[in-house]
N, C-alpha and C. Protein backbone atom coordinates (compact mmCIF):
# COMPACT_ATOMS: atom_id res chain seq x y z
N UNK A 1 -104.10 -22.34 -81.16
CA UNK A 1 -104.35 -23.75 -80.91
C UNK A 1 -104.58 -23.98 -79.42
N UNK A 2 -105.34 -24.94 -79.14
CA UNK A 2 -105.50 -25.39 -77.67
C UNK A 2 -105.41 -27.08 -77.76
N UNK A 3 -105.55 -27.48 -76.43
CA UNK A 3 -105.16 -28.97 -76.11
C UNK A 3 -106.71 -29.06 -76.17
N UNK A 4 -106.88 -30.56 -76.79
CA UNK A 4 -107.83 -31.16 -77.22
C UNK A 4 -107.92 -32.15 -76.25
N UNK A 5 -109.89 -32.93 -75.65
CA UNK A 5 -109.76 -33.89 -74.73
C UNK A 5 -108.75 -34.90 -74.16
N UNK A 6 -108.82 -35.21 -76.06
CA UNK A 6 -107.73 -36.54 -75.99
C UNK A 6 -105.76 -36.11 -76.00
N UNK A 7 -106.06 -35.02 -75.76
CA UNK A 7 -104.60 -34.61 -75.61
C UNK A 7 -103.86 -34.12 -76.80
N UNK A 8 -104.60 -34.01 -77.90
CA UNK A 8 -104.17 -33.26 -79.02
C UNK A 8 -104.56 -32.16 -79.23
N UNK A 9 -104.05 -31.44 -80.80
CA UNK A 9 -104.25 -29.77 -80.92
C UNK A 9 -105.71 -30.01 -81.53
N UNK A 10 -106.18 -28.79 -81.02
CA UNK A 10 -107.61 -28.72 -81.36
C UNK A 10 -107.52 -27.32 -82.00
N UNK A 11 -108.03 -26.64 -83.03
CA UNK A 11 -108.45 -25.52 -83.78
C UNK A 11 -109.11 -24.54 -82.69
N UNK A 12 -108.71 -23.46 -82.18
CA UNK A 12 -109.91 -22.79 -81.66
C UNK A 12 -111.35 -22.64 -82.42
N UNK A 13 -112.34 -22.63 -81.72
CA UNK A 13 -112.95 -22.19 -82.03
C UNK A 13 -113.98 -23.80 -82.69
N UNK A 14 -113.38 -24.86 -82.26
CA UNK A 14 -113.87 -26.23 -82.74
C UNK A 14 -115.06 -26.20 -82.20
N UNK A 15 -116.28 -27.18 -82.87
CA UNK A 15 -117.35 -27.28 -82.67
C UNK A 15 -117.16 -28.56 -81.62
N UNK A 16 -117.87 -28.37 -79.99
CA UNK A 16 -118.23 -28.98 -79.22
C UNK A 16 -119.15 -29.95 -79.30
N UNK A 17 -120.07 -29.67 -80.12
CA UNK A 17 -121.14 -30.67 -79.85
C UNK A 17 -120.42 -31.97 -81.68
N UNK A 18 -119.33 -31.63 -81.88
CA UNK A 18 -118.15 -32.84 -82.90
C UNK A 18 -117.35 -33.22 -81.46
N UNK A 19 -116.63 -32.51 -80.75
CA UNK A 19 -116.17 -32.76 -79.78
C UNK A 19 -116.40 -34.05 -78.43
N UNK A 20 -117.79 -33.76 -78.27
CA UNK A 20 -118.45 -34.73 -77.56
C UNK A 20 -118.90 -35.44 -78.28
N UNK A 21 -119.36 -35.61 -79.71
CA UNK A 21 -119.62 -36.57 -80.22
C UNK A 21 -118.78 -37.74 -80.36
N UNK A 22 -117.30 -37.29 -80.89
CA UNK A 22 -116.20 -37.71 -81.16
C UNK A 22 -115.79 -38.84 -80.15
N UNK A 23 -116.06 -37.45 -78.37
CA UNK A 23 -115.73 -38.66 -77.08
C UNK A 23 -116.61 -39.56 -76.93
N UNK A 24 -117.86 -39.48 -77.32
CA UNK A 24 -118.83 -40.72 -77.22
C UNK A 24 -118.48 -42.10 -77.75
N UNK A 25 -117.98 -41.52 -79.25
CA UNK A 25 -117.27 -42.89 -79.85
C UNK A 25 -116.57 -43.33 -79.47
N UNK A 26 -115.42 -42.88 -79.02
CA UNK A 26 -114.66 -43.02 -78.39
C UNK A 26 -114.40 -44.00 -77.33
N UNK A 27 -115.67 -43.45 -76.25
CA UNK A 27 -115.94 -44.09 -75.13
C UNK A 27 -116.54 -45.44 -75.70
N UNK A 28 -117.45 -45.80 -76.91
CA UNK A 28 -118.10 -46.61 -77.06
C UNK A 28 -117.01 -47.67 -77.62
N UNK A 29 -116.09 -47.35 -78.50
CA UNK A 29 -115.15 -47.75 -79.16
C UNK A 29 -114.30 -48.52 -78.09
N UNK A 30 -114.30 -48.34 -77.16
CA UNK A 30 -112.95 -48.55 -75.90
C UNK A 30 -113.81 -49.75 -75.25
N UNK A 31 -115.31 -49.56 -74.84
CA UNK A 31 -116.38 -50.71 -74.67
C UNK A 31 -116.20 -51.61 -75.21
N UNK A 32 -116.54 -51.48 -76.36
CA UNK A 32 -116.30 -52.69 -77.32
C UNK A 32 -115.02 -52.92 -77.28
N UNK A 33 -113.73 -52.32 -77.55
CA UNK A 33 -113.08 -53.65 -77.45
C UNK A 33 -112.24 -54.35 -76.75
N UNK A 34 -113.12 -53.79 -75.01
CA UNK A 34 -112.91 -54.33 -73.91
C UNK A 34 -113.61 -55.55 -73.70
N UNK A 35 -115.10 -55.99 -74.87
CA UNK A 35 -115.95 -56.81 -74.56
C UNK A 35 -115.91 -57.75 -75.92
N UNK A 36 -114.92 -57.32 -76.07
CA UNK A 36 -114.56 -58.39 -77.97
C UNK A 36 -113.00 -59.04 -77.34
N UNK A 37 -112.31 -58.45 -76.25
CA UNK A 37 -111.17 -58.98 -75.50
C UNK A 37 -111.50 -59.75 -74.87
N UNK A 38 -112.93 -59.69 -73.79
CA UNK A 38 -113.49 -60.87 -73.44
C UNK A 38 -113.67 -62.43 -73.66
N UNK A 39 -114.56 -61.90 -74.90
CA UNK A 39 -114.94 -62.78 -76.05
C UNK A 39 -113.72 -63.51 -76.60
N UNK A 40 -112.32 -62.91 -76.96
CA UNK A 40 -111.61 -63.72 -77.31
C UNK A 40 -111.13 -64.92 -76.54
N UNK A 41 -110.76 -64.01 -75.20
CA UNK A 41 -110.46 -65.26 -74.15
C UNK A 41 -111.42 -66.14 -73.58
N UNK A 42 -112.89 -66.42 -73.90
CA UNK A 42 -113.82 -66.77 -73.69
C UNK A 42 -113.40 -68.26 -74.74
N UNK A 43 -113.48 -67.62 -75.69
CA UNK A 43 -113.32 -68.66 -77.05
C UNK A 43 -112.11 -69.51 -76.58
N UNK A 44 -110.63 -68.82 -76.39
CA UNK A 44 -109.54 -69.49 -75.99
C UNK A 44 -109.70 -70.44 -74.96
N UNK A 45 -110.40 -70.10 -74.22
CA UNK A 45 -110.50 -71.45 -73.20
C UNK A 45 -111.44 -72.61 -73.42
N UNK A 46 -112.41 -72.22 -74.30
CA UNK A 46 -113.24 -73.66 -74.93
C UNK A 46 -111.95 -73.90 -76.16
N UNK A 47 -111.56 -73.34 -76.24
CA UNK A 47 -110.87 -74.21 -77.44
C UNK A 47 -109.86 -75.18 -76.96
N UNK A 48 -109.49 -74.81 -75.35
CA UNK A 48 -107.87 -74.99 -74.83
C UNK A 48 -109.21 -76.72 -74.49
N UNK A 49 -110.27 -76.54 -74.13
CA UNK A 49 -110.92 -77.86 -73.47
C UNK A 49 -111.86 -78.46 -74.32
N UNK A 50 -111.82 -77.79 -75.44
CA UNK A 50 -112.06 -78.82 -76.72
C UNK A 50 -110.69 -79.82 -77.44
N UNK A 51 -109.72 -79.22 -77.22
CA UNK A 51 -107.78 -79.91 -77.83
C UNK A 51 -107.74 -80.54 -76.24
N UNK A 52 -108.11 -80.24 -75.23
CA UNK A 52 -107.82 -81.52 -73.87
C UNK A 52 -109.01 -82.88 -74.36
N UNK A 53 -110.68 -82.41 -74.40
CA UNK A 53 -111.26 -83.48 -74.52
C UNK A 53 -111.06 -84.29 -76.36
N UNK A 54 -110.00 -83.74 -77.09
CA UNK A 54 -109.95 -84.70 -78.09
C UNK A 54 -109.00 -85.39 -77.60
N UNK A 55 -107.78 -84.71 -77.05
CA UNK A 55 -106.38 -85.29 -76.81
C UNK A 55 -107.03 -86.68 -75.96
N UNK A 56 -107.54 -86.80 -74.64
CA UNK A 56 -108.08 -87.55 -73.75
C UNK A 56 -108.82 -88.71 -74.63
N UNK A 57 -110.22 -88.38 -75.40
CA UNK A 57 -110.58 -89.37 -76.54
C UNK A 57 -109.56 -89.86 -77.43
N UNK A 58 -108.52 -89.32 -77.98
CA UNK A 58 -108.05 -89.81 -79.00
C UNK A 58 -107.00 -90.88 -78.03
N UNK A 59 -106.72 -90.46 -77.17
CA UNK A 59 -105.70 -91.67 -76.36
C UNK A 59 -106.66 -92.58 -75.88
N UNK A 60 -108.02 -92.73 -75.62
CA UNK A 60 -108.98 -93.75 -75.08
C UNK A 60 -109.05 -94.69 -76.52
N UNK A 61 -109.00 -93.95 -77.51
CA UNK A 61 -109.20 -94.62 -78.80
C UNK A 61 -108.40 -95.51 -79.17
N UNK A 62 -106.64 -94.93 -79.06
CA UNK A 62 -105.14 -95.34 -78.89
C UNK A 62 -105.29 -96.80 -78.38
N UNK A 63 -105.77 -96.28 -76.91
CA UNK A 63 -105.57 -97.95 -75.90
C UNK A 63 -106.31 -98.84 -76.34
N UNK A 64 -107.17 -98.78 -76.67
CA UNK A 64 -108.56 -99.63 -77.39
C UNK A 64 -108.15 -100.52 -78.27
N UNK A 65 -107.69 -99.59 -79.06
CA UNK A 65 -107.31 -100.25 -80.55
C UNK A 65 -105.75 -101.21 -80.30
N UNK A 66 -104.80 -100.79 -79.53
CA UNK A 66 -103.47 -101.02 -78.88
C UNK A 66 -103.83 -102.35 -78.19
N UNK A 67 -105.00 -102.55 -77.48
CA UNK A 67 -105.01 -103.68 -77.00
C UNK A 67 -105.36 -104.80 -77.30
């Protein structure tokens, strides 16, 4: 047995060109969901200033009607 890229046992004698394939995904896999982590907090903050601009309307609505 030998140590494998990712730090596990690898079979001697493993096929390299599965090897690098494997790290490609890998690498691509880690992309994405560094850029879907984005995206979430992207969303979280229109949402945080979509619940401020209702809160703000719905109290303009409040006083309106209140007065």
């Amino acid at each position: 047995m030998t140590i494998a890229p990712d730090g596990g046992l690898a079979a001697e004698g493993a096929d390299d060109a599965e090897t690098r394939k494997l790290m490609r995904e890998n690498d691509y896999l880690k992309l994405r969901c560094a850029q879907l982590q984005d995206d979430v907090t992207d969303l979280s903050s229109q949402l945080t200033r979509a619940r401020q601009d209702l809160e703000r309307l719905h109290g303009r609505a409040g006083a309106a009607g209140g007065a």
